[in-house]
PDB file of N, CA and C in Angstrom:
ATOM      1  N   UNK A   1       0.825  -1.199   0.000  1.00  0.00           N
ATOM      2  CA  UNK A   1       0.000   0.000   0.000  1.00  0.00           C
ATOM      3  C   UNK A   1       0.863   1.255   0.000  1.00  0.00           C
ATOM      4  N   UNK A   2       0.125   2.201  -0.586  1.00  0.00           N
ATOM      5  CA  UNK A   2       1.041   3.770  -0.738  1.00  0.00           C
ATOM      6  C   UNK A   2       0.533   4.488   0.464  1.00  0.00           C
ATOM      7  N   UNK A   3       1.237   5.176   1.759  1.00  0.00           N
ATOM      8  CA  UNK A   3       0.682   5.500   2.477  1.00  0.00           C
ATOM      9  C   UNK A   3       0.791   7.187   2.598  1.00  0.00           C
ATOM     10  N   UNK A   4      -0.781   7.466   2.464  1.00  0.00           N
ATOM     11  CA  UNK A   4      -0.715   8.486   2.171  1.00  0.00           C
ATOM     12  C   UNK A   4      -2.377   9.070   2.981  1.00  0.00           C
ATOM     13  N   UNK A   5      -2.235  10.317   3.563  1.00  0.00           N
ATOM     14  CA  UNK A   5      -3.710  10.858   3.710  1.00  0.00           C
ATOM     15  C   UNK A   5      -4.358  12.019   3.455  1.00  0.00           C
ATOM     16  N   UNK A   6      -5.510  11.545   3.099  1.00  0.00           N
ATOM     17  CA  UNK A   6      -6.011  12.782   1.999  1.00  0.00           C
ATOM     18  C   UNK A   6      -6.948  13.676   3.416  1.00  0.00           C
ATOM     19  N   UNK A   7      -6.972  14.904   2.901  1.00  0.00           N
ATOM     20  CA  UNK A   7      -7.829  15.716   3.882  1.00  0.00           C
ATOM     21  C   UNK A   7      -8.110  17.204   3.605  1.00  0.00           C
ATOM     22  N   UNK A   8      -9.236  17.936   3.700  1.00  0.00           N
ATOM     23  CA  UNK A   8     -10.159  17.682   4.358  1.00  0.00           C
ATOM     24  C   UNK A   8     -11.437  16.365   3.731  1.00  0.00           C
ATOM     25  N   UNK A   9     -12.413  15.464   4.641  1.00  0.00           N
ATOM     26  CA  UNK A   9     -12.945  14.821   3.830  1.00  0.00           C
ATOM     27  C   UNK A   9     -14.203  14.606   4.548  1.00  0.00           C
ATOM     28  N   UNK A  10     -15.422  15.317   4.507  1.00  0.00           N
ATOM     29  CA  UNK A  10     -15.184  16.201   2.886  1.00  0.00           C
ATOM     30  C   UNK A  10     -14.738  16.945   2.791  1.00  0.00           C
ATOM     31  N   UNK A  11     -14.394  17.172   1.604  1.00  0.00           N
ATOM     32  CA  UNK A  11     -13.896  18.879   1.240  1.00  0.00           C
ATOM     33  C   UNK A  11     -14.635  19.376   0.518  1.00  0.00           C
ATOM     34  N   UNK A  12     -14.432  20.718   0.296  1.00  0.00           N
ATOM     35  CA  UNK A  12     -15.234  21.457  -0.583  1.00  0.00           C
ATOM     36  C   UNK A  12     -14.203  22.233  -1.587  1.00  0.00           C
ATOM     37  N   UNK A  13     -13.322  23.146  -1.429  1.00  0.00           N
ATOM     38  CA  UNK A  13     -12.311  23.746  -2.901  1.00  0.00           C
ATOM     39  C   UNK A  13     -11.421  23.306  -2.854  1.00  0.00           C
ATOM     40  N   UNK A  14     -10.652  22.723  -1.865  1.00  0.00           N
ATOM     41  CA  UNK A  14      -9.104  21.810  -1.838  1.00  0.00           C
ATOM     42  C   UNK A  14      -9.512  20.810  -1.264  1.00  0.00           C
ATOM     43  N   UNK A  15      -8.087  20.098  -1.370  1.00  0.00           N
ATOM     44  CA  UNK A  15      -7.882  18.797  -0.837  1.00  0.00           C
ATOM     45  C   UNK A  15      -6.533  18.749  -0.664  1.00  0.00           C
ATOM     46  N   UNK A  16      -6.131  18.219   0.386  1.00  0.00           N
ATOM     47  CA  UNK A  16      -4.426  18.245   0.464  1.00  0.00           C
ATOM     48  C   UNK A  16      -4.141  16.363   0.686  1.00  0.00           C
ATOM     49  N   UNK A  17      -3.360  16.516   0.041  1.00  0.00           N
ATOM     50  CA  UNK A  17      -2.741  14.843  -0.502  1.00  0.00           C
ATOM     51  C   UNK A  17      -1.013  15.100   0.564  1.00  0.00           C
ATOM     52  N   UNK A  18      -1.311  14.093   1.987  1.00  0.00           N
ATOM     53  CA  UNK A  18       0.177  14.240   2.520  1.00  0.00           C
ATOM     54  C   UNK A  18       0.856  12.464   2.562  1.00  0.00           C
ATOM     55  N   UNK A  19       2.027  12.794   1.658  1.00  0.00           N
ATOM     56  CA  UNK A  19       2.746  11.456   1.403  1.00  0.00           C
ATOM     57  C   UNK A  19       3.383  11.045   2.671  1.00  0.00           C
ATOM     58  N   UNK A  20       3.261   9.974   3.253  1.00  0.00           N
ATOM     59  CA  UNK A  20       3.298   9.492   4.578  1.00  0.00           C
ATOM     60  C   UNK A  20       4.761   8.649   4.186  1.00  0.00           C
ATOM     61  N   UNK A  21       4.826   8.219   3.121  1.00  0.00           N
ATOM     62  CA  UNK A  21       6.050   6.892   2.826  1.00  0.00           C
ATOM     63  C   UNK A  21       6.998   7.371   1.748  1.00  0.00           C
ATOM     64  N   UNK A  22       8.505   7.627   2.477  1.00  0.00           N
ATOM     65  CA  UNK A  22       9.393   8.268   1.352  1.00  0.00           C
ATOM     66  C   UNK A  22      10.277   7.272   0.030  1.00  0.00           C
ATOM     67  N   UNK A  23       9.430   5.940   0.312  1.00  0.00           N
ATOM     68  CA  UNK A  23      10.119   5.389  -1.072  1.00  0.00           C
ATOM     69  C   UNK A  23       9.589   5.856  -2.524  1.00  0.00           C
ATOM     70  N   UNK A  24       8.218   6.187  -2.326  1.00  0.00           N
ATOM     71  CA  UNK A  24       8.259   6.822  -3.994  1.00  0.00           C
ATOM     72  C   UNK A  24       8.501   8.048  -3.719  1.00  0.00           C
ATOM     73  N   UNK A  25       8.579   7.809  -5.101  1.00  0.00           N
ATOM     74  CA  UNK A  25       9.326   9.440  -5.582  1.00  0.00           C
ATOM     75  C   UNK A  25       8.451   9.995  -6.600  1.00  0.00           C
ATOM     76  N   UNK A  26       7.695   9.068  -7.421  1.00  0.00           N
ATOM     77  CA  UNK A  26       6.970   8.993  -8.787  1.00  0.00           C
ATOM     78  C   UNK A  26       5.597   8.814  -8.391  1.00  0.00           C
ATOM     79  N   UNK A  27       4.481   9.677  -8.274  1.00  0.00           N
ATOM     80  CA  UNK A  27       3.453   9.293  -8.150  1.00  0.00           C
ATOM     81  C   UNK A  27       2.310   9.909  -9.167  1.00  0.00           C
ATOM     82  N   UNK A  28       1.079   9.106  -9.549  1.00  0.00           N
ATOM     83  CA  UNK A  28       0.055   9.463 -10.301  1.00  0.00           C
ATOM     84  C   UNK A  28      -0.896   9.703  -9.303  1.00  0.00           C
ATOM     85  N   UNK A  29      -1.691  10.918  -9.701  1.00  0.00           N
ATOM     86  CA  UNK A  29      -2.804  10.620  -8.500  1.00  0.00           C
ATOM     87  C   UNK A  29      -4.093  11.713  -9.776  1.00  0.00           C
ATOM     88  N   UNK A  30      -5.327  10.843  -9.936  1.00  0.00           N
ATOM     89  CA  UNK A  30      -6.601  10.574 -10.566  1.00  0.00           C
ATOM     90  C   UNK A  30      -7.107  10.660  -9.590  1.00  0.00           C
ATOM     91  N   UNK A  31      -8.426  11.652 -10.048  1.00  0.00           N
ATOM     92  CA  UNK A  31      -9.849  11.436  -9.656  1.00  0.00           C
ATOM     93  C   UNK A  31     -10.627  11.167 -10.158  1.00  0.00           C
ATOM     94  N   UNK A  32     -11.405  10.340  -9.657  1.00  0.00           N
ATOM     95  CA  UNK A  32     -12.761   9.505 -10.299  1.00  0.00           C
ATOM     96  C   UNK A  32     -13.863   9.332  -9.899  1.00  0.00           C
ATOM     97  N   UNK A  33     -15.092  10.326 -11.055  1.00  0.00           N
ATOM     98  CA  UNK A  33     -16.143  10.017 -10.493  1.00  0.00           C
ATOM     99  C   UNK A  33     -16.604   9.207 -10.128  1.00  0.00           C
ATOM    100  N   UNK A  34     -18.148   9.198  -9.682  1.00  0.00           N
ATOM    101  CA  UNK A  34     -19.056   7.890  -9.471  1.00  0.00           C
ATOM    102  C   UNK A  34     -19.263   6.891 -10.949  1.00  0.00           C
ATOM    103  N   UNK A  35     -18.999   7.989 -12.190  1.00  0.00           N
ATOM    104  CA  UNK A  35     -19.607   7.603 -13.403  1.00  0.00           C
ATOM    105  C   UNK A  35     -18.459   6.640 -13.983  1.00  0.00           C
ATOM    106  N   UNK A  36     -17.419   6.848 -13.161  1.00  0.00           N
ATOM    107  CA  UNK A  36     -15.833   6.023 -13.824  1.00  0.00           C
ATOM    108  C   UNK A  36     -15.022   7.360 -14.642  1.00  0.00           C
ATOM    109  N   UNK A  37     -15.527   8.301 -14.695  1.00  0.00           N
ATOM    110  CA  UNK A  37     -14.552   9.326 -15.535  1.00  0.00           C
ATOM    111  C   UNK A  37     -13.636   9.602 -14.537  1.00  0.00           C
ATOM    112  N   UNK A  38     -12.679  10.240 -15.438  1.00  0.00           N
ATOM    113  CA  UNK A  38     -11.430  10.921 -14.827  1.00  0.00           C
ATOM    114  C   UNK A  38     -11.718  12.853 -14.750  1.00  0.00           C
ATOM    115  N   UNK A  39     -11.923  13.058 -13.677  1.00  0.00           N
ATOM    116  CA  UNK A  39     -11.858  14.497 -13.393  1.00  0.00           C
ATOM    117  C   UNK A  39     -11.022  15.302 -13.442  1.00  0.00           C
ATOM    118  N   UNK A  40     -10.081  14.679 -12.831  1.00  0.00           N
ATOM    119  CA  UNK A  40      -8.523  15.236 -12.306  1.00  0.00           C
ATOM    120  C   UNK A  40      -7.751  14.225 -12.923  1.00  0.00           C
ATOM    121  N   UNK A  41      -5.964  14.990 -13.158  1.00  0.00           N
ATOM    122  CA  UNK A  41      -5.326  14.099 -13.574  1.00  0.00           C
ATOM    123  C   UNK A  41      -3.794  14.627 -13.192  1.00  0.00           C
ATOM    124  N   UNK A  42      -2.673  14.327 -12.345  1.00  0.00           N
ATOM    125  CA  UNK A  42      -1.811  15.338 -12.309  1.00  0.00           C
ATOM    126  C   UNK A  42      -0.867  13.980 -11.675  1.00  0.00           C
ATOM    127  N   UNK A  43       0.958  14.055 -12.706  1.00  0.00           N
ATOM    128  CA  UNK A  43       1.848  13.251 -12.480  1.00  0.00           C
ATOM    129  C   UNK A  43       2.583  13.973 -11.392  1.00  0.00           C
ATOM    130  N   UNK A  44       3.142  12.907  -9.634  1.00  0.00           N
ATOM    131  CA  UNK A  44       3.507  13.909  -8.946  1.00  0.00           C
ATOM    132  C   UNK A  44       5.232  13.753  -8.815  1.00  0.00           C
ATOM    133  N   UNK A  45       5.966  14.452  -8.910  1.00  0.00           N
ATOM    134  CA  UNK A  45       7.379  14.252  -8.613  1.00  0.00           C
ATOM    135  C   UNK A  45       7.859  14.952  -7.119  1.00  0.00           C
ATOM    136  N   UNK A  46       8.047  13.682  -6.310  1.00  0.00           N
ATOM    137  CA  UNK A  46       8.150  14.114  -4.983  1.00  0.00           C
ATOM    138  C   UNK A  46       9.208  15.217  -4.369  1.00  0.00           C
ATOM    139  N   UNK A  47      10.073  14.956  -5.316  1.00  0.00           N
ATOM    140  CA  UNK A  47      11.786  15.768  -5.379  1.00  0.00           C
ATOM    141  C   UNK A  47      11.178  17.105  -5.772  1.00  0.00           C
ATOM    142  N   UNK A  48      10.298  17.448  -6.432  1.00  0.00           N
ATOM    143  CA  UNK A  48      10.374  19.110  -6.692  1.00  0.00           C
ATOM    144  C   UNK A  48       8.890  19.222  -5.595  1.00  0.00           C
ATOM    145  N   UNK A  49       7.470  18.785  -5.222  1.00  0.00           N
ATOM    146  CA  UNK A  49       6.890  19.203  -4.747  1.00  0.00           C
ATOM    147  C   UNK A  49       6.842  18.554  -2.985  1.00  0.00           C
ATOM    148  N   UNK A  50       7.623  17.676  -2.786  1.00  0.00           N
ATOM    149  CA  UNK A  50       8.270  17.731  -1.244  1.00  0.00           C
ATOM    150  C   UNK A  50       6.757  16.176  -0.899  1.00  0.00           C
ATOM    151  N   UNK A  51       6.678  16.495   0.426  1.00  0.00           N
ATOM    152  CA  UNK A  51       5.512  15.239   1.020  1.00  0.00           C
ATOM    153  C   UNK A  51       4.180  15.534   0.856  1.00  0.00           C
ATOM    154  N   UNK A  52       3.793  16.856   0.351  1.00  0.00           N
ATOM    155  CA  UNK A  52       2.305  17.441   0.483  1.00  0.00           C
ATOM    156  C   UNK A  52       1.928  17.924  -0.595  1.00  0.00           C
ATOM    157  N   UNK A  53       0.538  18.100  -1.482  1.00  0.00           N
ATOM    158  CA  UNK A  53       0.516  18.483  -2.353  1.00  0.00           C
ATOM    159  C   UNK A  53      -1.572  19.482  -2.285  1.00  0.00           C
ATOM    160  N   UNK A  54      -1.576  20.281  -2.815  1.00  0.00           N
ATOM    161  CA  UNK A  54      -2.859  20.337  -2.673  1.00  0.00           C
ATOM    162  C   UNK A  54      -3.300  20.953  -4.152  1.00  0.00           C
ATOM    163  N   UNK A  55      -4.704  20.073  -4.168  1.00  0.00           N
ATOM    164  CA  UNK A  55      -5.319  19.990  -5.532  1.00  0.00           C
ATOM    165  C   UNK A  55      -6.854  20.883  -5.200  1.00  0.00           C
ATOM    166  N   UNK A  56      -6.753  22.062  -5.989  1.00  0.00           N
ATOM    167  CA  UNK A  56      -7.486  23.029  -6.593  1.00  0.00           C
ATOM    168  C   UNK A  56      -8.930  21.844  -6.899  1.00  0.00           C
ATOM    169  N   UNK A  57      -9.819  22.135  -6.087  1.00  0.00           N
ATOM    170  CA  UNK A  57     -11.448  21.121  -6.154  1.00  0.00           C
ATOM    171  C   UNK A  57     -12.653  21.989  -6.446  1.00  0.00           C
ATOM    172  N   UNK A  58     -12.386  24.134  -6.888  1.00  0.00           N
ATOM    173  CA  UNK A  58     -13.163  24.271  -7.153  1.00  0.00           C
ATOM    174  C   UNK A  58     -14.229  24.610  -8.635  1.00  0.00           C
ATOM    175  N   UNK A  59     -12.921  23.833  -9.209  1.00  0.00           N
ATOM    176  CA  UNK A  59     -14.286  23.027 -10.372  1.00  0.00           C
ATOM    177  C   UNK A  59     -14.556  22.489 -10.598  1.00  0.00           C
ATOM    178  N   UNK A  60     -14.626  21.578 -10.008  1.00  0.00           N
ATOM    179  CA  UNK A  60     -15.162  20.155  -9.350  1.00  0.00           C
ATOM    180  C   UNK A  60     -16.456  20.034  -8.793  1.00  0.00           C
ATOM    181  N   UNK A  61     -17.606  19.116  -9.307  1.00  0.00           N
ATOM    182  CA  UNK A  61     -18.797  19.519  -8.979  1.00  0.00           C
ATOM    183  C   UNK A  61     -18.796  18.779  -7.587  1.00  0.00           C
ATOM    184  N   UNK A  62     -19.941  19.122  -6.600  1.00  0.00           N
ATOM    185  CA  UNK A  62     -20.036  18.136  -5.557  1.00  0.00           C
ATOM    186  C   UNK A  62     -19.949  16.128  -5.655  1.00  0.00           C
ATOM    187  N   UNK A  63     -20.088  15.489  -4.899  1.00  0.00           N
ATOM    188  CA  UNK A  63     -20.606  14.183  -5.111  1.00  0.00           C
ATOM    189  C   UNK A  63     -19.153  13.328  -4.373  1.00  0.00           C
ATOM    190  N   UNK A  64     -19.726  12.203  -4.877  1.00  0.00           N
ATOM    191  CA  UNK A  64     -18.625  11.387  -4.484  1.00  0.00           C
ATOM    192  C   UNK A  64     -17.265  10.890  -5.334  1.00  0.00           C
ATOM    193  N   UNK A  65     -16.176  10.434  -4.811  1.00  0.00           N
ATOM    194  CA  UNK A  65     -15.115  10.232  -5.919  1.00  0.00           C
ATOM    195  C   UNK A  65     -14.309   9.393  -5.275  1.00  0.00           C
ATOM    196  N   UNK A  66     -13.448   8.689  -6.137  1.00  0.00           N
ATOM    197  CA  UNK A  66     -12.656   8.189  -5.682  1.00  0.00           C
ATOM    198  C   UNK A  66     -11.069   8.382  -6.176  1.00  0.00           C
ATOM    199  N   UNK A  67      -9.966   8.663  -5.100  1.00  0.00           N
ATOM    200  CA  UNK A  67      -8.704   9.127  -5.684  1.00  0.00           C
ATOM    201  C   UNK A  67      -7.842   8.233  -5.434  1.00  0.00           C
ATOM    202  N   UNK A  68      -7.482   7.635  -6.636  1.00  0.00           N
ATOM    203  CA  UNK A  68      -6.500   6.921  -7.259  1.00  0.00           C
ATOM    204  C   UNK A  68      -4.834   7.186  -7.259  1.00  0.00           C
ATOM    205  N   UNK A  69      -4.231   6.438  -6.319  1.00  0.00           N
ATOM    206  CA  UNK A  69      -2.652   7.172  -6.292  1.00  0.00           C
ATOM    207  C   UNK A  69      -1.832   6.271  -6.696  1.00  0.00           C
ATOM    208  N   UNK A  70      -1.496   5.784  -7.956  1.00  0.00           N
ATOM    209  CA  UNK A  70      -0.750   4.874  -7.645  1.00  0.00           C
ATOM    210  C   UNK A  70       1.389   5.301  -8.448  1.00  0.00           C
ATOM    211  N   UNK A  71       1.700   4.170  -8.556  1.00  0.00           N
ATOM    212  CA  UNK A  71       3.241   4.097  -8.638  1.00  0.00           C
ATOM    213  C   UNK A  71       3.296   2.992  -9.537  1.00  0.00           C
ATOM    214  N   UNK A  72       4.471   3.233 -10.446  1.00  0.00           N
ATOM    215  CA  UNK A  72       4.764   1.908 -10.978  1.00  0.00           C
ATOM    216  C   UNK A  72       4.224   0.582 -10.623  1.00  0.00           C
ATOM    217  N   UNK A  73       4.668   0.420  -9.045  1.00  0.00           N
ATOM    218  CA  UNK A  73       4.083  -1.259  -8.594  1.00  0.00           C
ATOM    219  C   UNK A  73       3.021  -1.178  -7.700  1.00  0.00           C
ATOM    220  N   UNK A  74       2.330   0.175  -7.738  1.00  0.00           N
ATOM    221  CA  UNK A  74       1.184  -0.384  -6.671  1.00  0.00           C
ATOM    222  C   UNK A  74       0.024   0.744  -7.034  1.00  0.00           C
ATOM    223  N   UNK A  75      -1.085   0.228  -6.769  1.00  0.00           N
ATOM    224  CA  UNK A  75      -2.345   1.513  -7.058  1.00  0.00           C
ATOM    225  C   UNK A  75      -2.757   1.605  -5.188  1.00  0.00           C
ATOM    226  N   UNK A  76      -3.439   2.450  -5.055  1.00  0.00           N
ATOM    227  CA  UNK A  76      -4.105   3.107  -3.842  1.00  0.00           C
ATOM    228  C   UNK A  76      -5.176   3.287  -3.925  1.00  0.00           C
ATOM    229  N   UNK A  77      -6.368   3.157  -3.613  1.00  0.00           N
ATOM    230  CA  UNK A  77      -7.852   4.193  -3.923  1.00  0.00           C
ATOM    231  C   UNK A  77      -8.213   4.791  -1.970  1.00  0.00           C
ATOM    232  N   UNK A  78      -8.553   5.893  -2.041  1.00  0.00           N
ATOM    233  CA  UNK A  78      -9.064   6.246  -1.502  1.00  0.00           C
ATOM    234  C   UNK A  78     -10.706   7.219  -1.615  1.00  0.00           C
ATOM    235  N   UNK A  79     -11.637   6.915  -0.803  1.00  0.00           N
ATOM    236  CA  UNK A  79     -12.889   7.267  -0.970  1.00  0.00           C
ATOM    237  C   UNK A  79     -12.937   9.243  -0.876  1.00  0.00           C
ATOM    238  N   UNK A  80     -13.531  10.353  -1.361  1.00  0.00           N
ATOM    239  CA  UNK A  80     -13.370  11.606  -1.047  1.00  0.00           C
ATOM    240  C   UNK A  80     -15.169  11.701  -1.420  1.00  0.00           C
ATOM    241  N   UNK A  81     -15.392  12.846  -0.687  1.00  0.00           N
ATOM    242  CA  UNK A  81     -16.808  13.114  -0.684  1.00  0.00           C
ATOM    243  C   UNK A  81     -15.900  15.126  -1.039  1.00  0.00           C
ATOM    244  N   UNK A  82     -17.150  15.255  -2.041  1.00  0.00           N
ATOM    245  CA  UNK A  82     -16.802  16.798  -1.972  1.00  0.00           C
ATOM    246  C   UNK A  82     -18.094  17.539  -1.970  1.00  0.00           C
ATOM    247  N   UNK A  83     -18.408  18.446  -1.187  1.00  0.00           N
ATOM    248  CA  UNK A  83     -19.466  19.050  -0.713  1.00  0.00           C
ATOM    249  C   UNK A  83     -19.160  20.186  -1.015  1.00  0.00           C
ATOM    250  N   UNK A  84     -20.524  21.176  -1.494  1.00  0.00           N
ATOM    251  CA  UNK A  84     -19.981  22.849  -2.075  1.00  0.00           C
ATOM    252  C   UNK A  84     -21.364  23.663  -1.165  1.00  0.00           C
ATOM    253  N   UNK A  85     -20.346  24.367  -0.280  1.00  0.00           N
ATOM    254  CA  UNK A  85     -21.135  25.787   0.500  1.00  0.00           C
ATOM    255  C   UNK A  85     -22.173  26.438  -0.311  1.00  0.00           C
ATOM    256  N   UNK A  86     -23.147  26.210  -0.120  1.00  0.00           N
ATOM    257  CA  UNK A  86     -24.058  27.801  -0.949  1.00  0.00           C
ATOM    258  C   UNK A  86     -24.092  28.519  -0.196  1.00  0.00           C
ATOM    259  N   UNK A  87     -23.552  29.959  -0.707  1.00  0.00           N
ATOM    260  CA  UNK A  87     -23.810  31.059   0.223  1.00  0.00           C
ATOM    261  C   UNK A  87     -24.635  31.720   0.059  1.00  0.00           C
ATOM    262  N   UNK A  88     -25.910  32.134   0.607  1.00  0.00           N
ATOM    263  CA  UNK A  88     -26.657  33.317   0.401  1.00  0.00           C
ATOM    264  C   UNK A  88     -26.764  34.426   0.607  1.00  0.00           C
ATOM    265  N   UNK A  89     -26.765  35.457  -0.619  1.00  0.00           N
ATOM    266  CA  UNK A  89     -26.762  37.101  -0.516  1.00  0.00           C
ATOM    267  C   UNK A  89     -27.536  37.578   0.677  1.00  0.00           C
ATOM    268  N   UNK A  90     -27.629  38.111   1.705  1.00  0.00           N
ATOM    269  CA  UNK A  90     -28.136  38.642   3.116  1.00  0.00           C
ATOM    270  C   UNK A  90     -28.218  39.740   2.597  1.00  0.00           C
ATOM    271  N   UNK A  91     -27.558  40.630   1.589  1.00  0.00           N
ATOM    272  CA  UNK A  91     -28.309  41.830   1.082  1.00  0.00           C
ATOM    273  C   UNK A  91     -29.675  41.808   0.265  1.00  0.00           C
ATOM    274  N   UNK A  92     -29.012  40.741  -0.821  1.00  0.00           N
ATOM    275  CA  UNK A  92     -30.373  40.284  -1.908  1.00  0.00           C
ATOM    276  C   UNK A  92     -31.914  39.906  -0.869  1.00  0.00           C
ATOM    277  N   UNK A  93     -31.111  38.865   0.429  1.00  0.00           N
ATOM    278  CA  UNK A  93     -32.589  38.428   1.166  1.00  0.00           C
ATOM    279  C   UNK A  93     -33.322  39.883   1.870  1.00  0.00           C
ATOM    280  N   UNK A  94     -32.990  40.524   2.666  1.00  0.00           N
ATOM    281  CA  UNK A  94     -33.003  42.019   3.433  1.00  0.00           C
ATOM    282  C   UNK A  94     -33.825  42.785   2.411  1.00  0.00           C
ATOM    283  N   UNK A  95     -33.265  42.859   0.987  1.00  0.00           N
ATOM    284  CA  UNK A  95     -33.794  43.683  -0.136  1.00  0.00           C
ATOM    285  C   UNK A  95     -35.351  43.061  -0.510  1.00  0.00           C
ATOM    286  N   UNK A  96     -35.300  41.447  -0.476  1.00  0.00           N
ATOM    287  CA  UNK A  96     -36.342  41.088  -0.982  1.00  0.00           C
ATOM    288  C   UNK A  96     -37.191  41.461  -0.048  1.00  0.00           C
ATOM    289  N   UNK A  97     -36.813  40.955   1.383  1.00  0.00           N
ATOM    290  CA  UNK A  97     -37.478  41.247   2.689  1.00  0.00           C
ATOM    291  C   UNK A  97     -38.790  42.520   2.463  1.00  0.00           C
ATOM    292  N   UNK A  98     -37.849  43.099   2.593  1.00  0.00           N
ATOM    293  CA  UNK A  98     -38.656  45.047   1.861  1.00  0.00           C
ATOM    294  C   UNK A  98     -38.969  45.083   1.537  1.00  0.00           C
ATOM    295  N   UNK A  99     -38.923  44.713  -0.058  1.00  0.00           N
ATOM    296  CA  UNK A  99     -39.738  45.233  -0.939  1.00  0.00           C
ATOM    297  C   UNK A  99     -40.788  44.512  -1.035  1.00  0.00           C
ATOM    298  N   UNK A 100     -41.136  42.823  -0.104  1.00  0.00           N
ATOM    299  CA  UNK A 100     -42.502  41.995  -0.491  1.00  0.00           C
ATOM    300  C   UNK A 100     -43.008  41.917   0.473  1.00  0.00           C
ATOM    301  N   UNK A 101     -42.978  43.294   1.520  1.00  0.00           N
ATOM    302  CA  UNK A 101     -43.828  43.281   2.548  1.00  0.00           C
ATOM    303  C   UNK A 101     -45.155  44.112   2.137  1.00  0.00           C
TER     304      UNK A 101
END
């Protein structure tokens, strides 16, 4: 196994990928929807980006996924749930407030 832990989970715009085991050096790491597509796709070289890496999730729709890390001799999956904040305008609501009284 590649030991590695992903976090926050869920997340919502990042995700940080921390490499726990310094024998690779070479890593792939895929995301995959529920549908089997590939979302994400990024080759990692441990020597220039160190034990930690964090992957940009906000265009990434919500749902479930699964992230794929593997190495020459071994694959990884780990489960990720990504959840997206709606924020609501408190001016827009206040405004509507007013004007549909």
């Amino acid at each position: 196994d590649i030991k590695v832990q992903i976090y926050p989970n869920p997340a919502g715009t990042q995700l940080t990928i921390d490499f726990q085991d310094q024998y690779y050096k070479n890593l792939e790491i895929k995301l995959i929807n529920n549908l089997g597509q590939e979302v994400f796709h990024s080759f990692i070289d441990r020597q220039k980006t160190g034990n930690q890496i964090t992957i940009d999730l906000s265009n990434i729709t919500a749902g479930i996924y699964l992230v794929e890390i593997s190495t020459k001799e071994h694959k990884d999956y780990k489960k990720l749930v990504i959840k997206k904040l709606q924020y609501i305008n408190i001016l827009a609501m206040k405004s509507f407030k007013n004007n549909g009284s």
